[in-house]
C-alpha atoms as a PDB file:
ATOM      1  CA  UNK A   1      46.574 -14.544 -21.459  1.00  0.00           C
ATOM      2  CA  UNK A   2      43.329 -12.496 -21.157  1.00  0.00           C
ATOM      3  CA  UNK A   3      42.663  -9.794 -18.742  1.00  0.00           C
ATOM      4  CA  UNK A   4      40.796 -12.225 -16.584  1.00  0.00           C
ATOM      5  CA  UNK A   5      43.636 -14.342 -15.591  1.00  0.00           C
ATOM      6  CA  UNK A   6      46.122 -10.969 -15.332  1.00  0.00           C
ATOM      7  CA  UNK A   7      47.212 -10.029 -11.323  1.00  0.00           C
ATOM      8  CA  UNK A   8      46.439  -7.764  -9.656  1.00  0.00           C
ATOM      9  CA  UNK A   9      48.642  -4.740  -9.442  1.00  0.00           C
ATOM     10  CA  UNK A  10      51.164  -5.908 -12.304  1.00  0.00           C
ATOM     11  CA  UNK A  11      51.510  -3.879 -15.582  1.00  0.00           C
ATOM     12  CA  UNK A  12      51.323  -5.276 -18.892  1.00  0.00           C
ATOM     13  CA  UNK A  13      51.606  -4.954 -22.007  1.00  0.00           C
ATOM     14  CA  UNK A  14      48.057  -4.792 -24.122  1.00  0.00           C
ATOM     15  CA  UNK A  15      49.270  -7.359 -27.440  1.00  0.00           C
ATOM     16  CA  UNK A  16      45.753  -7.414 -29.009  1.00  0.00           C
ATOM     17  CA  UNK A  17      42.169  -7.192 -29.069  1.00  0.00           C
ATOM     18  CA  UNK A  18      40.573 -10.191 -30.036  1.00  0.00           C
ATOM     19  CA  UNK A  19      37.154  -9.371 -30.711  1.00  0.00           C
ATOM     20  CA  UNK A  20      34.340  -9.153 -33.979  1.00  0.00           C
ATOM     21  CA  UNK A  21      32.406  -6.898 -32.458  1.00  0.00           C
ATOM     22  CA  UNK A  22      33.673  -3.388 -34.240  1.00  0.00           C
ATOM     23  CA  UNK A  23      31.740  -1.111 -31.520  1.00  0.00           C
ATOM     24  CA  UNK A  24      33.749  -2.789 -28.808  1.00  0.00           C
ATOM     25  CA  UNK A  25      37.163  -2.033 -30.634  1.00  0.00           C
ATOM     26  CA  UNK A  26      36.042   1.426 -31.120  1.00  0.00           C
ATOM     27  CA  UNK A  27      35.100   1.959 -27.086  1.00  0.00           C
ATOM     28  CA  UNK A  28      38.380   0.525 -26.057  1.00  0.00           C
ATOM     29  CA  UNK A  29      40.858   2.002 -28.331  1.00  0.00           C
ATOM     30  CA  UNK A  30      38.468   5.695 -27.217  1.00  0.00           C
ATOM     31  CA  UNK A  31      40.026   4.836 -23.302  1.00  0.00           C
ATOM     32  CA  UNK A  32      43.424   4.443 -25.238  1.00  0.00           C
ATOM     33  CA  UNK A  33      43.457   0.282 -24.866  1.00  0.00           C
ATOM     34  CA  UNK A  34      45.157  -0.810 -28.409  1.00  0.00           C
ATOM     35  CA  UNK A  35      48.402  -3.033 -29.234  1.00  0.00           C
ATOM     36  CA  UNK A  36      51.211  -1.652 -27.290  1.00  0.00           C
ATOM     37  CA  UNK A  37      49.976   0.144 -24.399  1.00  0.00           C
ATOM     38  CA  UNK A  38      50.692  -0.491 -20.982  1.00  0.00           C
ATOM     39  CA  UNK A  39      47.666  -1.535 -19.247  1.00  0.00           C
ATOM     40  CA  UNK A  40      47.368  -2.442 -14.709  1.00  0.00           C
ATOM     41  CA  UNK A  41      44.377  -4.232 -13.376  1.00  0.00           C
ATOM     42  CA  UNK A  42      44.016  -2.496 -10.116  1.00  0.00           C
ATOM     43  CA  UNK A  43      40.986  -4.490  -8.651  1.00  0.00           C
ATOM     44  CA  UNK A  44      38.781  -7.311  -9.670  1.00  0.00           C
ATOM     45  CA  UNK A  45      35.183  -7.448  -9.053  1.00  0.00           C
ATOM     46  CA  UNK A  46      32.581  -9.875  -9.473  1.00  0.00           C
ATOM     47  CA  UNK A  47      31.446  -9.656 -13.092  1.00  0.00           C
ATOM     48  CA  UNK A  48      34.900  -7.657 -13.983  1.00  0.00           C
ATOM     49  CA  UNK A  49      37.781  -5.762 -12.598  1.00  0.00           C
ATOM     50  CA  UNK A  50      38.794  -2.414 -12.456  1.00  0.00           C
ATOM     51  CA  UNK A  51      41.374  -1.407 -14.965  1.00  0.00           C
ATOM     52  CA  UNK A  52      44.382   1.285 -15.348  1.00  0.00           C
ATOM     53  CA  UNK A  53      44.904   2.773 -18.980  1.00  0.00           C
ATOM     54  CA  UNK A  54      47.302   5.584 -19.098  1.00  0.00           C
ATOM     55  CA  UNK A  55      46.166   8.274 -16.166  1.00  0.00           C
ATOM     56  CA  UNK A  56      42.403   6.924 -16.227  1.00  0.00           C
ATOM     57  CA  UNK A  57      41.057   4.111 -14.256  1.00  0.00           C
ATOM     58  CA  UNK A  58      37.770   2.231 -15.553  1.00  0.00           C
ATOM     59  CA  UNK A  59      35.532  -0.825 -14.681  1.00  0.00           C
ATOM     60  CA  UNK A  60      35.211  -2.730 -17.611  1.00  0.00           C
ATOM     61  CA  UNK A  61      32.919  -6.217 -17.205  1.00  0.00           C
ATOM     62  CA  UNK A  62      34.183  -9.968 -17.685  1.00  0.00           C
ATOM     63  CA  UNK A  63      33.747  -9.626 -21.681  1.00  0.00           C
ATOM     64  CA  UNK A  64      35.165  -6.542 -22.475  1.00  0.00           C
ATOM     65  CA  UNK A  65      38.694  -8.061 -20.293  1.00  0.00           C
ATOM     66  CA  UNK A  66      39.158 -11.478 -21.845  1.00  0.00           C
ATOM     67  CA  UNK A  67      38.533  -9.864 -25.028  1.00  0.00           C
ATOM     68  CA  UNK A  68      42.000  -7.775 -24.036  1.00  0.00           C
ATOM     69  CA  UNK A  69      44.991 -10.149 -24.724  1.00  0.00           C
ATOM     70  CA  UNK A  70      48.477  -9.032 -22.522  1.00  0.00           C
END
């Protein structure tokens, strides 16, 4: 399951990326989003949701989370 479809307030587990675009692998593995990191989706908003990745939070839009696989 994507980001997208994640609850709210849960923590998972980030499996992959799944994405050909190399400059969004680069941006997310930069806020420390890669294969085995926890990962909490603290809010969703329209167009995306608001995302926990170790001590940062971040809004990242509808592409960038159903590119993350948990």
């Amino acid at each position: 399951m994507n980001l997208m479809e994640a609850q709210v307030g849960k923590e998972y587990i980030v499996q992959r990326i799944e994405s050909d675009d190399e400059e969004m692998d680069a941006f997310l593995f930069s806020l420390g989003c890669y294969s085995g990191e926890p990962i909490t989706v603290v809010s969703r908003k329209r167009g995306g949701c608001v995302v926990s990745i170790k001590d940062g939070r971040y809004n990242i839009d509808s592409q960038l989370a159903s590119a993350i696989i948990v």
